[in-house]
Protein backbone atom coordinates (compact mmCIF):
# COMPACT_ATOMS: atom_id res chain seq x y z
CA UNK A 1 272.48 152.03 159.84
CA UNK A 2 269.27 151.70 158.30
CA UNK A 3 265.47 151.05 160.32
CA UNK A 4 265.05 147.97 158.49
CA UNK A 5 268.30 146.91 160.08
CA UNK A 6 267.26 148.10 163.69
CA UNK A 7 264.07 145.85 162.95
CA UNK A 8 265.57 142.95 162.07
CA UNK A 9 268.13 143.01 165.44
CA UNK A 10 265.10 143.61 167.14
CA UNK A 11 263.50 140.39 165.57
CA UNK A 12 266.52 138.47 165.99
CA UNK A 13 267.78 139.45 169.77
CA UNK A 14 271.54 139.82 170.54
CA UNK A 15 273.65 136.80 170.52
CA UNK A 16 275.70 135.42 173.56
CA UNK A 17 278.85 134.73 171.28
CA UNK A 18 280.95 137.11 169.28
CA UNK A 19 281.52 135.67 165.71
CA UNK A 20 285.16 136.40 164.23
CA UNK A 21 285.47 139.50 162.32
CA UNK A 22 285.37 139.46 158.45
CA UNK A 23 288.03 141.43 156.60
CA UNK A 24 285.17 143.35 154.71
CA UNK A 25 288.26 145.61 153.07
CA UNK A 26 289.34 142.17 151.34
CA UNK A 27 285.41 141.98 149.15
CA UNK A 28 286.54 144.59 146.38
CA UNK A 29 289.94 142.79 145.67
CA UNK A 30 288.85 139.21 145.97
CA UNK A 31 284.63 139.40 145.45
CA UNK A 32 284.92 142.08 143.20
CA UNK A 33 282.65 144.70 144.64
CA UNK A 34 281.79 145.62 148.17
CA UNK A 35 278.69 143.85 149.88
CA UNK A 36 276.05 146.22 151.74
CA UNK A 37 276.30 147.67 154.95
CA UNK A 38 273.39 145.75 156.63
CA UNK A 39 274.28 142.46 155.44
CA UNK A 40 277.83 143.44 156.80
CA UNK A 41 276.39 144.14 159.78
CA UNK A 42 274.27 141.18 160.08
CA UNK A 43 277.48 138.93 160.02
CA UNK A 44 279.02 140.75 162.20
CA UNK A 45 277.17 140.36 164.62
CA UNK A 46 275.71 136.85 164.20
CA UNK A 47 278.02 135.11 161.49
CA UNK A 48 276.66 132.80 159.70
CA UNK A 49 272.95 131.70 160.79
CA UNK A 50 269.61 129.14 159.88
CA UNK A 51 266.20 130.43 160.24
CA UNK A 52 263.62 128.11 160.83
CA UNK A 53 266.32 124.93 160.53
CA UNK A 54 266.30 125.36 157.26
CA UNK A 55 267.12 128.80 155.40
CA UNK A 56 270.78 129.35 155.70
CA UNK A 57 272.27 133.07 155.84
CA UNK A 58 276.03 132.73 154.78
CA UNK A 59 278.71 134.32 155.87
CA UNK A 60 282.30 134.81 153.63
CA UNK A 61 285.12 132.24 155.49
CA UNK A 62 288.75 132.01 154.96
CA UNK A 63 288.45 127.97 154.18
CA UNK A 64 287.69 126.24 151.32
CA UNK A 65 283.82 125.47 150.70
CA UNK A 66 284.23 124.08 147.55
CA UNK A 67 286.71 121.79 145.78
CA UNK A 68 289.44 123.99 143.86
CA UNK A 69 287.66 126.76 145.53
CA UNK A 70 290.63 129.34 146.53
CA UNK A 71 288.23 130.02 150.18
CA UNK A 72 287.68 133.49 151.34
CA UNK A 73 286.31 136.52 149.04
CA UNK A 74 287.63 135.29 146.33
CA UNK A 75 286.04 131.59 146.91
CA UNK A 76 282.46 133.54 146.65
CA UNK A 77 283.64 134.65 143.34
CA UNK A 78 284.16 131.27 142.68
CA UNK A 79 281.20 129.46 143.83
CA UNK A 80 278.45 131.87 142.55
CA UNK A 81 280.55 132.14 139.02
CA UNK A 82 280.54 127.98 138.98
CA UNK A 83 278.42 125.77 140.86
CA UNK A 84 275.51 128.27 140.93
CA UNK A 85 275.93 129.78 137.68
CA UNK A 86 275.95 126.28 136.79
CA UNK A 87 272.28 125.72 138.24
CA UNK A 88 270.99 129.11 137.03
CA UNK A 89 271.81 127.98 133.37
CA UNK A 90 270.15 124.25 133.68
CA UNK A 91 267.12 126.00 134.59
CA UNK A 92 266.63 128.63 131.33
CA UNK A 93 265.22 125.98 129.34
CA UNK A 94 262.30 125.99 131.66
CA UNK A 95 262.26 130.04 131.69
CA UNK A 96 260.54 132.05 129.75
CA UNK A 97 264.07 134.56 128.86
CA UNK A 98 266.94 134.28 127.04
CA UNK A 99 269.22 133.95 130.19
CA UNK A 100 269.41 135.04 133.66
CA UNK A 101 272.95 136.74 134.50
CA UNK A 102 274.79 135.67 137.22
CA UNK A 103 277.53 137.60 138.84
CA UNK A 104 279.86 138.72 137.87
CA UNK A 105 278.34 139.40 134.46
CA UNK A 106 276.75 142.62 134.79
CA UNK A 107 273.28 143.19 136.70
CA UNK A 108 273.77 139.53 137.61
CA UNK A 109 272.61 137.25 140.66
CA UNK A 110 274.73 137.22 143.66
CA UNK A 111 274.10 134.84 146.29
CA UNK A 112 273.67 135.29 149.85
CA UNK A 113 271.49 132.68 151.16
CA UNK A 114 269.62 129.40 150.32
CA UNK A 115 267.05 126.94 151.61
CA UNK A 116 266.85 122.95 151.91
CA UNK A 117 264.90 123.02 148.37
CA UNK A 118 268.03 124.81 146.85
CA UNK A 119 266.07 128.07 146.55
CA UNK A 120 268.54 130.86 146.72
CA UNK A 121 267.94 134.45 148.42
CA UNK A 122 270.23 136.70 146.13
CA UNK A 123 270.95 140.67 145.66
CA UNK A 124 270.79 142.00 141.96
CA UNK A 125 273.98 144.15 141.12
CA UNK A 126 271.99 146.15 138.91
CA UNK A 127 273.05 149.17 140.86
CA UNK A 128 276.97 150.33 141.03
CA UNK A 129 276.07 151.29 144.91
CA UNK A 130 275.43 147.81 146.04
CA UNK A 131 273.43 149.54 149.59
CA UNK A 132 270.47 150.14 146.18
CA UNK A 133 270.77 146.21 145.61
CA UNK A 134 267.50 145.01 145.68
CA UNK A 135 267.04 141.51 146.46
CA UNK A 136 265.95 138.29 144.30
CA UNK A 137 264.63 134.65 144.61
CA UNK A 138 265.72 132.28 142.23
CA UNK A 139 263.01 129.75 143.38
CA UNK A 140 259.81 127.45 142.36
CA UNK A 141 257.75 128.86 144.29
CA UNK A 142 253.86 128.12 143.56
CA UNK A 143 252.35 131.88 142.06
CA UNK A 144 255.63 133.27 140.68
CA UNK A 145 255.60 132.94 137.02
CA UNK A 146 258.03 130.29 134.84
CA UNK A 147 260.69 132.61 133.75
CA UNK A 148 260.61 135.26 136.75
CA UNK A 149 262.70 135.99 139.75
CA UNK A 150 260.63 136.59 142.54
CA UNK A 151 261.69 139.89 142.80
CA UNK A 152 261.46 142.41 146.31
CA UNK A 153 261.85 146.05 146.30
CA UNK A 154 264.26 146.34 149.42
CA UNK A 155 267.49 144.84 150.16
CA UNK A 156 268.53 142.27 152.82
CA UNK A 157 267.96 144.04 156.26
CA UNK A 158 264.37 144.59 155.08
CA UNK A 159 263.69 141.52 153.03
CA UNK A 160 264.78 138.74 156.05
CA UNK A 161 262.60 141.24 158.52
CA UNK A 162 259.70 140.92 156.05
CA UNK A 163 259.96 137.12 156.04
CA UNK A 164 260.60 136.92 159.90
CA UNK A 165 257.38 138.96 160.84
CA UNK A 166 255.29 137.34 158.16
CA UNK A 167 254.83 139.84 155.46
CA UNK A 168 256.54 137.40 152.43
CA UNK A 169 254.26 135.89 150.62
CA UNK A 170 256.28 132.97 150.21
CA UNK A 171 256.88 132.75 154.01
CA UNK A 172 256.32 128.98 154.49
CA UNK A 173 258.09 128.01 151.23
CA UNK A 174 261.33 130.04 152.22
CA UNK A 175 261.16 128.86 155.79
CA UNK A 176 260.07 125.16 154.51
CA UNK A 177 257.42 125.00 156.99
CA UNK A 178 255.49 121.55 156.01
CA UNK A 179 252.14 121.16 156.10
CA UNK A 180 251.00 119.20 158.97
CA UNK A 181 247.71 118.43 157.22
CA UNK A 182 249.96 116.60 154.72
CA UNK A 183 253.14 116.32 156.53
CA UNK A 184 251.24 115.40 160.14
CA UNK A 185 252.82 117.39 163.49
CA UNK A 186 255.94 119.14 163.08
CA UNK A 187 258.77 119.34 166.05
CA UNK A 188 259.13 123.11 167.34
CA UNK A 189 262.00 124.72 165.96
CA UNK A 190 263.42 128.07 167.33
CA UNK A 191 263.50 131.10 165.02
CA UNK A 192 267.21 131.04 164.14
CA UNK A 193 270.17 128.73 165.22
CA UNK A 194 273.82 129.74 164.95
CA UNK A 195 276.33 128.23 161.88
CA UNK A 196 279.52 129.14 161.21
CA UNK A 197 282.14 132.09 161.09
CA UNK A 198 284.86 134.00 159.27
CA UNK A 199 286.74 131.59 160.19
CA UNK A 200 284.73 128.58 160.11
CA UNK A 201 284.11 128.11 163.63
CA UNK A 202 280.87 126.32 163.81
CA UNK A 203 279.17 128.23 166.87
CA UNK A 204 275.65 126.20 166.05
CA UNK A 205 278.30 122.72 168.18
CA UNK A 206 278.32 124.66 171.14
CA UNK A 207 274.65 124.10 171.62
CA UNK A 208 274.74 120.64 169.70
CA UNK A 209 272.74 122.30 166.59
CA UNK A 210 272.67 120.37 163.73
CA UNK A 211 271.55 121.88 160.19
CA UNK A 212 267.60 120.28 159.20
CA UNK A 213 267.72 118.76 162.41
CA UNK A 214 264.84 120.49 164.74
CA UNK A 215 265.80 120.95 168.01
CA UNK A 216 262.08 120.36 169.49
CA UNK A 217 261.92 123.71 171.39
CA UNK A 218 261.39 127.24 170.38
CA UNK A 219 263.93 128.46 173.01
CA UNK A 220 267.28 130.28 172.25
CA UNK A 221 269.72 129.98 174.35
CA UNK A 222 272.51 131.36 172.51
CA UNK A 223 270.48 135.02 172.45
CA UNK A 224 270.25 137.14 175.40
């Protein structure tokens, strides 16, 4: 496994509960290609999570997420080929290129995670390897140009450790950390809460977590 991997575990701690096991051999059949091996790892390990509240890491699961969705592998297919495809399109009038791909056209967007302002985290299958996938923003963020993916030369071990230690540039847009000079006093919020699994066991109940909803502590009980 790869440093940038190592770092991010570090970052994150090791969790008290074991998520259930995705059926990883099922992604080239239903998905269509194979997802990297530290993104594999990462939901392994922690299924599904939220950093900050508010930036959700997802995690494949056997039920439906969508309507007419077909759930599993094959409902990621689905949901990045529709509903986000969908949004990538309504946005090209406002960008300055003829059209943004989205997967499973070739080189296109794949989806892994998004925020509360619908800002999605995404790997570019430019590469037939997908551990070369570098990863994408499709965002609005203030300083990245109209008609440009905010683009990072790593994949998604190294990109969520970047953001997590504060080398993103776009930290506090990704996290949605509010102002408080605008905003006033935020509640404390830890660094990650558990979501869901494989299976769609939502492990976030156990300790009463609700998405957007800050806990008003920084602790983390659910780590070791």
């Amino acid at each position: 496994m790869t440093e940038a991997w190592d770092r991010l575990r570090a970052i994150m701690g090791e969790p008290v509960y074991t998520p259930a096991r995705v059926p990883w051999q099922l992604a080239p059949a239903g998905l269509g290609v194979q997802l990297p091996s530290d993104y594999r790892a990462f939901v392994d390990l922690y299924g599904a999570v939220n950093l900050n509240g508010e930036w959700g890491v997802r995690s494949p699961t056997e039920r439906s997420q969508v309507a007419g969705s077909p759930g599993g592998m094959a409902g990621w297919r689905f949901e990045t080929d529709s509903e986000f495809r969908e949004q990538v399109e309504g946005e090209d009038e406002f960008w300055d290129q003829e059209r943004t791909p989205v997967f499973p056209d070739p080189g296109g967007l794949l989806p892994w995670g998004m925020n509360s302002n619908h800002n999605y985290c995404c790997w570019l299958t430019t590469d037939p390897n997908p551990e070369h996938w570098p990863v994408a923003v499709f965002c609005d963020f203030g300083g990245v140009d109209d008609g440009e993916l905010d683009r990072f030369d790593g994949g998604f071990a190294e990109f969520v450790a970047t953001v997590l230690s504060g080398g993103y540039a776009h930290e506090d847009k990704l996290l949605v950390r509010p102002d408080p000079e605008e905003w006033g006093p935020q509640p404390a919020r830890p660094l990650w809460t558990p979501a869901y699994d494989w299976t769609g066991k939502d492990w976030g109940a156990e300790w009463g977590i609700t998405w957007y909803q800050p806990t008003g502590s920084t602790e983390m009980p659910w780590t070791r």
